[in-house]
N, C-alpha and C. Protein backbone atom coordinates (compact mmCIF):
# COMPACT_ATOMS: atom_id res chain seq x y z
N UNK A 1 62.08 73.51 -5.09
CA UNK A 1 62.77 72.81 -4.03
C UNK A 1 62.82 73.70 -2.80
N UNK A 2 62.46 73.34 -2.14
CA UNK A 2 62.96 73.92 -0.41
C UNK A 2 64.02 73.25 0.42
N UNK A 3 64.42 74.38 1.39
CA UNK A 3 65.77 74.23 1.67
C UNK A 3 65.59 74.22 3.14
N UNK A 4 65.58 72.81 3.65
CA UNK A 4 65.51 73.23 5.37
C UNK A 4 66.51 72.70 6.27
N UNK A 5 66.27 72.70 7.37
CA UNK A 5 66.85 72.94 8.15
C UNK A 5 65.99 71.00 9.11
N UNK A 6 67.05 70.31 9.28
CA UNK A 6 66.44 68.97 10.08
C UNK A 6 66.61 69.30 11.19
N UNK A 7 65.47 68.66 12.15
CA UNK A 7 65.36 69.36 13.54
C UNK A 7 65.61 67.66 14.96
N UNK A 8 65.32 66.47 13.81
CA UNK A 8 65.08 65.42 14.15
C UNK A 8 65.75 64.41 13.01
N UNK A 9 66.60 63.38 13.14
CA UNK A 9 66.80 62.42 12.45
C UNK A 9 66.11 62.11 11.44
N UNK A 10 65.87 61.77 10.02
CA UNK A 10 65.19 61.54 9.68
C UNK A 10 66.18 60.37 8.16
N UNK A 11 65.37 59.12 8.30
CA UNK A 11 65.67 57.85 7.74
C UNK A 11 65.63 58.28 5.97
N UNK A 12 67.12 58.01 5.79
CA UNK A 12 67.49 58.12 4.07
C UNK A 12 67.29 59.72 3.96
N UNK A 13 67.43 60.19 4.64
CA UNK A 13 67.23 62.12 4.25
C UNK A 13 68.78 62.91 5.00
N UNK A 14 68.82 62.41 6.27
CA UNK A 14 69.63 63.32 7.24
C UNK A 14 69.63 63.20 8.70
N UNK A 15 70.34 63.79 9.33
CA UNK A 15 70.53 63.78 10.83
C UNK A 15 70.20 65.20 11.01
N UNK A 16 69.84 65.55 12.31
CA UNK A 16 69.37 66.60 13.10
C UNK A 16 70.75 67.46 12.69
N UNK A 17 70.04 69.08 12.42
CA UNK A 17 71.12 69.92 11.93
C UNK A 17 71.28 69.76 10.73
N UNK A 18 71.26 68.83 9.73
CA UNK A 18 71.92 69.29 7.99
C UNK A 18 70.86 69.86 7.77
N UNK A 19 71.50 70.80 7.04
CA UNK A 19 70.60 71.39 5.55
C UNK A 19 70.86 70.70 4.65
N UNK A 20 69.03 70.79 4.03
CA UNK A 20 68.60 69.41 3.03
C UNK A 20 68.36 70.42 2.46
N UNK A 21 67.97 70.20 0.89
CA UNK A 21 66.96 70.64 -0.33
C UNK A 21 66.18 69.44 -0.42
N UNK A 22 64.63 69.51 -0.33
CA UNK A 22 63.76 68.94 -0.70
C UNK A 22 62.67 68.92 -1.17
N UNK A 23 61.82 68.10 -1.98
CA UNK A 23 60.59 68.69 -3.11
C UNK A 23 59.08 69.56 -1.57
N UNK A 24 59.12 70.12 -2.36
CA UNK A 24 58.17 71.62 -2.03
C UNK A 24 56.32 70.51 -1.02
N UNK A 25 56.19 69.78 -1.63
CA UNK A 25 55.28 69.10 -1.11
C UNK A 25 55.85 68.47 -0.04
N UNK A 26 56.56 67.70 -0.17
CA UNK A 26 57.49 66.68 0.91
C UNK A 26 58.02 67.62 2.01
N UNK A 27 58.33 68.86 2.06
CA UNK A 27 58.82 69.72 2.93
C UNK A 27 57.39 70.21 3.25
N UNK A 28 56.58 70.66 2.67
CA UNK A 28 54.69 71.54 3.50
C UNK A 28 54.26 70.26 4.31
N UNK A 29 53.72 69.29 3.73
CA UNK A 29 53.22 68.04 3.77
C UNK A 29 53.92 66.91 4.93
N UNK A 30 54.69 66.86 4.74
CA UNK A 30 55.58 66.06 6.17
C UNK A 30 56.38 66.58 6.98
N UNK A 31 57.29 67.07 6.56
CA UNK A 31 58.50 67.39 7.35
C UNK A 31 58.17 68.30 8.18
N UNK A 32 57.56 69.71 7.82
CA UNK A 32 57.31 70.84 8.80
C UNK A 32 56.35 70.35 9.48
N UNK A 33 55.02 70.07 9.01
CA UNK A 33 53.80 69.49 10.64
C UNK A 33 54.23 68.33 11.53
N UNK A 34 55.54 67.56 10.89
CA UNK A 34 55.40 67.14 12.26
C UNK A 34 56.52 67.41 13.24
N UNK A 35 57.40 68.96 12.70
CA UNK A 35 58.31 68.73 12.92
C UNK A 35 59.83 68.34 13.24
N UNK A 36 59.88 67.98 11.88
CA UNK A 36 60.93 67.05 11.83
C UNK A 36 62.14 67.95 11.01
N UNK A 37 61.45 68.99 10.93
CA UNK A 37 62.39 70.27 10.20
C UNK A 37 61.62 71.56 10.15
N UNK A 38 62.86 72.89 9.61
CA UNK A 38 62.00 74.09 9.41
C UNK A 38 62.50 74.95 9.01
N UNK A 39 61.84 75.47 8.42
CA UNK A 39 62.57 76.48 7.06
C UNK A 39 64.04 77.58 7.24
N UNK A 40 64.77 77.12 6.18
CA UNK A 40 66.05 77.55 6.73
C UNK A 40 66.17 79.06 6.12
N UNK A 41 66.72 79.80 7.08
CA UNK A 41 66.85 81.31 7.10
C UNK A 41 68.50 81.51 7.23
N UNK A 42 68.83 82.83 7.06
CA UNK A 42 70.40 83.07 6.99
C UNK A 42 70.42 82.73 8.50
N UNK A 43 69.41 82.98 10.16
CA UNK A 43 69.55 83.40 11.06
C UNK A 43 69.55 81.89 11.34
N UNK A 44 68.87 80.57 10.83
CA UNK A 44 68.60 79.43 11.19
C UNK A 44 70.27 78.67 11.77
N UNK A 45 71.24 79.46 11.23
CA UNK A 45 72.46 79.04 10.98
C UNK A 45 72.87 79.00 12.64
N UNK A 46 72.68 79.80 13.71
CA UNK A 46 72.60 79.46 14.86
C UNK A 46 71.81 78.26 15.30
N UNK A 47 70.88 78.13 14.66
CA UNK A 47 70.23 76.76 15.61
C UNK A 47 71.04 75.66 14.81
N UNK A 48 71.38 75.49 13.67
CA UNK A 48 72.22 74.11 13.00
C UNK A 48 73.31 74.16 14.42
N UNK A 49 74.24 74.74 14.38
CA UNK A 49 75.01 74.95 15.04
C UNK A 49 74.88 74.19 16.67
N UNK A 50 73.80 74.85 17.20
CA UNK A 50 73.15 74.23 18.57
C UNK A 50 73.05 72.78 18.33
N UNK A 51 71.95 72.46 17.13
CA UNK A 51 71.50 71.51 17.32
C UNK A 51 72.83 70.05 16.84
N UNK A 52 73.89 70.54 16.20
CA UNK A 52 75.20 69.79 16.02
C UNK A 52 75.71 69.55 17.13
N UNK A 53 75.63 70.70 17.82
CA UNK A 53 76.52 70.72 19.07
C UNK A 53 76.40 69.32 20.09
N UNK A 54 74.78 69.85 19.85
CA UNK A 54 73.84 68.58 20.74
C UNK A 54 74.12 66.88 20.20
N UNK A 55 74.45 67.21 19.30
CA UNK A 55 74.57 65.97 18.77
C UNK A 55 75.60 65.01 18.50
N UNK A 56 76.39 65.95 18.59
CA UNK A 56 78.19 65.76 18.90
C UNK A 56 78.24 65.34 20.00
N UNK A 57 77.64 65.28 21.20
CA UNK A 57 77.23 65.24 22.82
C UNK A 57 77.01 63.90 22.88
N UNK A 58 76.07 63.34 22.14
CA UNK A 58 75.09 62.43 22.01
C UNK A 58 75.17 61.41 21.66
N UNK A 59 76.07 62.10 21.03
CA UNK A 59 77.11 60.24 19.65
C UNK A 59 78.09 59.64 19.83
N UNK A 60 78.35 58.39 19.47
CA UNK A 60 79.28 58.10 19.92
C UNK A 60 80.24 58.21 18.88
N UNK A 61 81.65 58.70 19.35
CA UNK A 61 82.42 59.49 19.19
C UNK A 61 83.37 58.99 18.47
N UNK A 62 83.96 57.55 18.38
CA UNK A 62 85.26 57.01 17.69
C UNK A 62 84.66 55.70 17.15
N UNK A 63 84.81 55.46 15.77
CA UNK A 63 84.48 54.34 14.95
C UNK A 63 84.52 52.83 16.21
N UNK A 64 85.89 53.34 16.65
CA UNK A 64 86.32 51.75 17.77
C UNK A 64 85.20 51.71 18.80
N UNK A 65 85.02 52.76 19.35
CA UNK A 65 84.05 52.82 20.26
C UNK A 65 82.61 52.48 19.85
N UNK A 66 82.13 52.55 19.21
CA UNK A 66 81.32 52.18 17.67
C UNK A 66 81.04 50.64 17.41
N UNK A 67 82.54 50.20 17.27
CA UNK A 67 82.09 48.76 17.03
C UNK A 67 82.32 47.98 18.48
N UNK A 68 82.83 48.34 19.45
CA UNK A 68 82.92 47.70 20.93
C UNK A 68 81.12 47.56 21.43
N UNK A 69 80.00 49.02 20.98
CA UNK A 69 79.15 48.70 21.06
C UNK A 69 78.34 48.20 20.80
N UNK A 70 78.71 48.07 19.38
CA UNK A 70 78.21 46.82 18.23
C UNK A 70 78.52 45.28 19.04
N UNK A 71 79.42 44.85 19.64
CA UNK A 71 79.89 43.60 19.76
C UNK A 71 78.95 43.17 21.32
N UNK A 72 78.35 44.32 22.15
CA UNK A 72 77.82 44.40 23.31
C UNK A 72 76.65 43.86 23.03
N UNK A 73 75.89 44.52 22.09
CA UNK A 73 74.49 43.94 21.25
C UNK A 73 74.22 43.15 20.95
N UNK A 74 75.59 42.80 19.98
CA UNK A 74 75.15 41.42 19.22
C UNK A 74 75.37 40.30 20.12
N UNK A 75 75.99 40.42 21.17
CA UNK A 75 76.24 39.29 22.09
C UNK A 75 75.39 38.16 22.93
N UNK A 76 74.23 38.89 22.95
CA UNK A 76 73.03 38.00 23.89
C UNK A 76 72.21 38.60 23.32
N UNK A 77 70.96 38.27 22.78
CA UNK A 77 69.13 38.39 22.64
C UNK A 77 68.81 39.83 23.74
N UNK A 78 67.62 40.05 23.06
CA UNK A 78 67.29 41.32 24.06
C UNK A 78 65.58 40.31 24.26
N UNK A 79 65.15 40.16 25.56
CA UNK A 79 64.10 39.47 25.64
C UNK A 79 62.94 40.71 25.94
N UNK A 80 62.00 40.41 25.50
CA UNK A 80 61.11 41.50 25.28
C UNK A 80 59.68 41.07 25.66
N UNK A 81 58.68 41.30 26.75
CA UNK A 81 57.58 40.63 27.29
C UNK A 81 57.14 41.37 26.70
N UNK A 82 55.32 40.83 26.01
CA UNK A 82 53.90 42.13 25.53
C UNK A 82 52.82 41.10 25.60
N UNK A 83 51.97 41.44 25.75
CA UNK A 83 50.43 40.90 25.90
C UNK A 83 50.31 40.14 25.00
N UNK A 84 49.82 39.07 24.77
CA UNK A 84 49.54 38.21 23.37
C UNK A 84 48.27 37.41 23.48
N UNK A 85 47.85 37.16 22.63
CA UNK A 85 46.40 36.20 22.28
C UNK A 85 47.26 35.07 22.27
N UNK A 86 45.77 33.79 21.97
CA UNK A 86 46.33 32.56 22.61
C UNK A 86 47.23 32.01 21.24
N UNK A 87 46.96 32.25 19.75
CA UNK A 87 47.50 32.38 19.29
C UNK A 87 49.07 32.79 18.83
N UNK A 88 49.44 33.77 19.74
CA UNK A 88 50.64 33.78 19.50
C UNK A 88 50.72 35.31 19.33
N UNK A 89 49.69 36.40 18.87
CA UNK A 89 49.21 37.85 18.01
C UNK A 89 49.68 38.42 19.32
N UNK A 90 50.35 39.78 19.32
CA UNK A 90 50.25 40.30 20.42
C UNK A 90 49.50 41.45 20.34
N UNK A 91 48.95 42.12 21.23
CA UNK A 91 48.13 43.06 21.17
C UNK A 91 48.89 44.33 20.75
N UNK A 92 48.88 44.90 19.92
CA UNK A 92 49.81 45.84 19.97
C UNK A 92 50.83 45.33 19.14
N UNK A 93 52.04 46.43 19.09
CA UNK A 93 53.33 46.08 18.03
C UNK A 93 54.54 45.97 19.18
N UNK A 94 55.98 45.34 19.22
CA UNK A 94 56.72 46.17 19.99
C UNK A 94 57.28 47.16 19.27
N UNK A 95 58.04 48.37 19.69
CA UNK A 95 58.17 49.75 19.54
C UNK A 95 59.49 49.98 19.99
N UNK A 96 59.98 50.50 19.11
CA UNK A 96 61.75 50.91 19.16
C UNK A 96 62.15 51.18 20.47
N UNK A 97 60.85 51.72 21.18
CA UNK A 97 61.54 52.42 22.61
C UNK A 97 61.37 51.11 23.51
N UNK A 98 60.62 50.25 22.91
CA UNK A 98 60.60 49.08 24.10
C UNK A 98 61.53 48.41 24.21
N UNK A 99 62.44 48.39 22.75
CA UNK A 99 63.55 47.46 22.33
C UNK A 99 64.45 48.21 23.36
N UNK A 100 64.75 49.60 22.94
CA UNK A 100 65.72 50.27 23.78
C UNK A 100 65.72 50.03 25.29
N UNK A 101 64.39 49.98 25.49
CA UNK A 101 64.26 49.92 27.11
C UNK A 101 64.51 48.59 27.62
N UNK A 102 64.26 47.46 26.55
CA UNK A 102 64.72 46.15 26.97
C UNK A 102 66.24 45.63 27.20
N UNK A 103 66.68 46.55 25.96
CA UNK A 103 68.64 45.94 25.96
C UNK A 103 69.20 46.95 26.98
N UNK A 104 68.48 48.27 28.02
CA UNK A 104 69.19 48.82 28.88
C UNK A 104 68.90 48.26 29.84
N UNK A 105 67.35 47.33 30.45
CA UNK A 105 67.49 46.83 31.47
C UNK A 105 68.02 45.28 30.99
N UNK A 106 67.72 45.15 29.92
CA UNK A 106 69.23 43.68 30.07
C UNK A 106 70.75 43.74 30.22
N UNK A 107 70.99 45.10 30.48
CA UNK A 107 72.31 45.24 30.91
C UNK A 107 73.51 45.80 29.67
N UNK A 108 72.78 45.89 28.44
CA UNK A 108 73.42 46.74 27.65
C UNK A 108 73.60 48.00 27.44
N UNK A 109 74.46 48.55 26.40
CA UNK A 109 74.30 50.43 26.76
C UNK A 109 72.93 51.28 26.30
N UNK A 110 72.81 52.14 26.71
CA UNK A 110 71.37 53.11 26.20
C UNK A 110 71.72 53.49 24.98
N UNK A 111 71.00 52.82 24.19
CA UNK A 111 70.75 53.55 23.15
C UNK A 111 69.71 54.36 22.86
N UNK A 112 69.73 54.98 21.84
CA UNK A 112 68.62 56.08 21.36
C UNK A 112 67.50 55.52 20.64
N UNK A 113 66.79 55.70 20.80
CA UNK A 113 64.93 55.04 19.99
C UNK A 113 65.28 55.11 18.63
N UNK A 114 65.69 56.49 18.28
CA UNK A 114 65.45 56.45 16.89
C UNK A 114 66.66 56.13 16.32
N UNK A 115 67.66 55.54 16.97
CA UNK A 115 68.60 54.95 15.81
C UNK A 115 67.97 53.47 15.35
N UNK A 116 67.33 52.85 16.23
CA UNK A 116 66.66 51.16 15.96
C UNK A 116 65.62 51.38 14.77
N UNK A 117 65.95 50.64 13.64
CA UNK A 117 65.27 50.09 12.60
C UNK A 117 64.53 48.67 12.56
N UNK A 118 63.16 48.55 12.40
CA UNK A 118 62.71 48.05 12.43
C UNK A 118 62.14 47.41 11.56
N UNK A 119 62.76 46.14 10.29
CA UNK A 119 62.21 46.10 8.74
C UNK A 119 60.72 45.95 8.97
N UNK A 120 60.41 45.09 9.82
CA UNK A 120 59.24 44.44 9.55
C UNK A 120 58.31 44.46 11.52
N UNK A 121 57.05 45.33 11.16
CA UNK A 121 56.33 45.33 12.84
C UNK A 121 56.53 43.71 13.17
N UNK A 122 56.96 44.20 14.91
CA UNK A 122 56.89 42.85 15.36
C UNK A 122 55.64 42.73 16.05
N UNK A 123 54.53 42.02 15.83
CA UNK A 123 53.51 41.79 15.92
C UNK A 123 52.75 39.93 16.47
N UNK A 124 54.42 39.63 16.80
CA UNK A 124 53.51 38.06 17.22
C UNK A 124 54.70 37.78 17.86
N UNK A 125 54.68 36.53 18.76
CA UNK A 125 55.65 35.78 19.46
C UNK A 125 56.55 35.04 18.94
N UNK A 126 57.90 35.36 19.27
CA UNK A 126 59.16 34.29 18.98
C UNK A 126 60.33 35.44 18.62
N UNK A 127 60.96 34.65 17.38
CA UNK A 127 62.19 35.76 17.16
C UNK A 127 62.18 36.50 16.46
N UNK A 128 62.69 37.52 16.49
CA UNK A 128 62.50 38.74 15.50
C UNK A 128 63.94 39.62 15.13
N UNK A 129 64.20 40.31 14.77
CA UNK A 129 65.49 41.19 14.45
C UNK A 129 65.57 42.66 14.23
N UNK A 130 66.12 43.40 15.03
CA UNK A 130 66.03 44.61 14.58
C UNK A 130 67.84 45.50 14.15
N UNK A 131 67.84 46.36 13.77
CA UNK A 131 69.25 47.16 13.57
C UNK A 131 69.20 48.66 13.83
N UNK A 132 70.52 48.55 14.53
CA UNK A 132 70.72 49.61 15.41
C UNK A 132 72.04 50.50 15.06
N UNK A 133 72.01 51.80 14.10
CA UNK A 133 72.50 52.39 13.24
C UNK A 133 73.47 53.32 14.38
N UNK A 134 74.76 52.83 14.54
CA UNK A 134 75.49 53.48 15.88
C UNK A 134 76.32 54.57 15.10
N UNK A 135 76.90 54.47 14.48
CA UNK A 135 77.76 55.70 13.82
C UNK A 135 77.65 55.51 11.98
N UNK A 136 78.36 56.52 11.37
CA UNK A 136 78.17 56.24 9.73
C UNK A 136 78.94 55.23 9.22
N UNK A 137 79.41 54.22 10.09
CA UNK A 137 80.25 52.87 9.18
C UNK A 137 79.85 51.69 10.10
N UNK A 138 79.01 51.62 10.98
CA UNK A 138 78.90 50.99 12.34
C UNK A 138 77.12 50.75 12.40
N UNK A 139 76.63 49.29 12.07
CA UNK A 139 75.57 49.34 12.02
C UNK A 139 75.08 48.17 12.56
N UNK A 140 74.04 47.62 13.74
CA UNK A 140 74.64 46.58 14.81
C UNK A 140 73.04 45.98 14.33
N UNK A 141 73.18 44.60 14.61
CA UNK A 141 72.13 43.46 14.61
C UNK A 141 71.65 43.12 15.84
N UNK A 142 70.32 42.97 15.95
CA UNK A 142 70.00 43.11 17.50
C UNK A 142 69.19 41.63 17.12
N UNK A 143 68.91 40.68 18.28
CA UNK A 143 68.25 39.84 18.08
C UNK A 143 67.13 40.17 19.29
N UNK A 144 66.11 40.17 18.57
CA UNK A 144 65.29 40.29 19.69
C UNK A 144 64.08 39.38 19.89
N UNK A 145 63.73 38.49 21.03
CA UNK A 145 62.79 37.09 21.43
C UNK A 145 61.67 37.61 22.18
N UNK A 146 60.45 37.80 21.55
CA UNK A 146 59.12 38.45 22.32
C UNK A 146 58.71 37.09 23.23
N UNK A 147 58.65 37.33 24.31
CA UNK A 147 57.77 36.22 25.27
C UNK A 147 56.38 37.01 25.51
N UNK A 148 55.37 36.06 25.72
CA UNK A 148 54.18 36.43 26.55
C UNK A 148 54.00 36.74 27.67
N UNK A 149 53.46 38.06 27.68
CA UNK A 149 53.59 39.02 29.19
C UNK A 149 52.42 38.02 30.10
N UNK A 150 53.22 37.96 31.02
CA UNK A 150 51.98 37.36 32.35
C UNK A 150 51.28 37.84 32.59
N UNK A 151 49.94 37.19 32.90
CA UNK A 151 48.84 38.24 33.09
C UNK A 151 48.93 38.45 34.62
């Protein structure tokens, strides 16, 4: 087992800053090339620290505050334009950051890319759904409606 250090969020494992134990392949093989962690040392204990700090910064801060942003979300559709065939296919997928970038210029709060979960690529026109993981008891439903981008 190896013992690291998360450098980046990472889905069913941890948030940036915990120390994980994880199998020896899964830590060479994913986690360190891309990043997403790195081998924890007695000295690593300064960067957890930093990188909490940062993250404490970042989050939102009180359960209430939590679900007020939850209720902002779920309130109206996030409309989302992308290129599409005549079919309906769009070229391309939409992408967590597009979602994000759609519900901040529709007038909701900024959220972060990588809290949006995405079950299933959205890959064609109409409605779709994504969830948006705001604190550890606080987990928000996004509705999101792909239209066809004008050419």
């Amino acid at each position: 087992m190896a013992k690291l250090i998360l450098t980046q969020e990472v889905s069913g494992l941890g948030a940036a800053g915990d120390v994980v134990e994880v199998k020896d392949g899964y830590a060479r093989n994913y986690l360190v090339p891309r990043g997403l962690a790195t081998k924890w040392t007695k000295g690593g204990q300064k960067q957890v620290d930093e990188i909490q700090a940062a993250r404490r910064s970042r989050e939102i801060a009180t359960l209430e505050e939590a679900q007020h942003v939850r209720d902002r979300l779920q309130a109206a559709p996030v409309t989302v334009s992308e290129r599409a065939g005549e079919s309906g296919r769009l070229f391309g997928a939409v992408t967590a950051k597009e979602i994000a970038e759609a519900v901040k210029a529709g007038g909701g709060p900024a959220i972060d890319r990588r809290r949006i979960e995405v079950p299933d690529p959205i890959k064609s026109v109409g409605e779709h759904r994504a969830y948006v993981r705001l604190h550890a008891d606080v987990r928000a439903t996004v509705d999101i409606h792909v239209v066809p981008a004008k050419a």
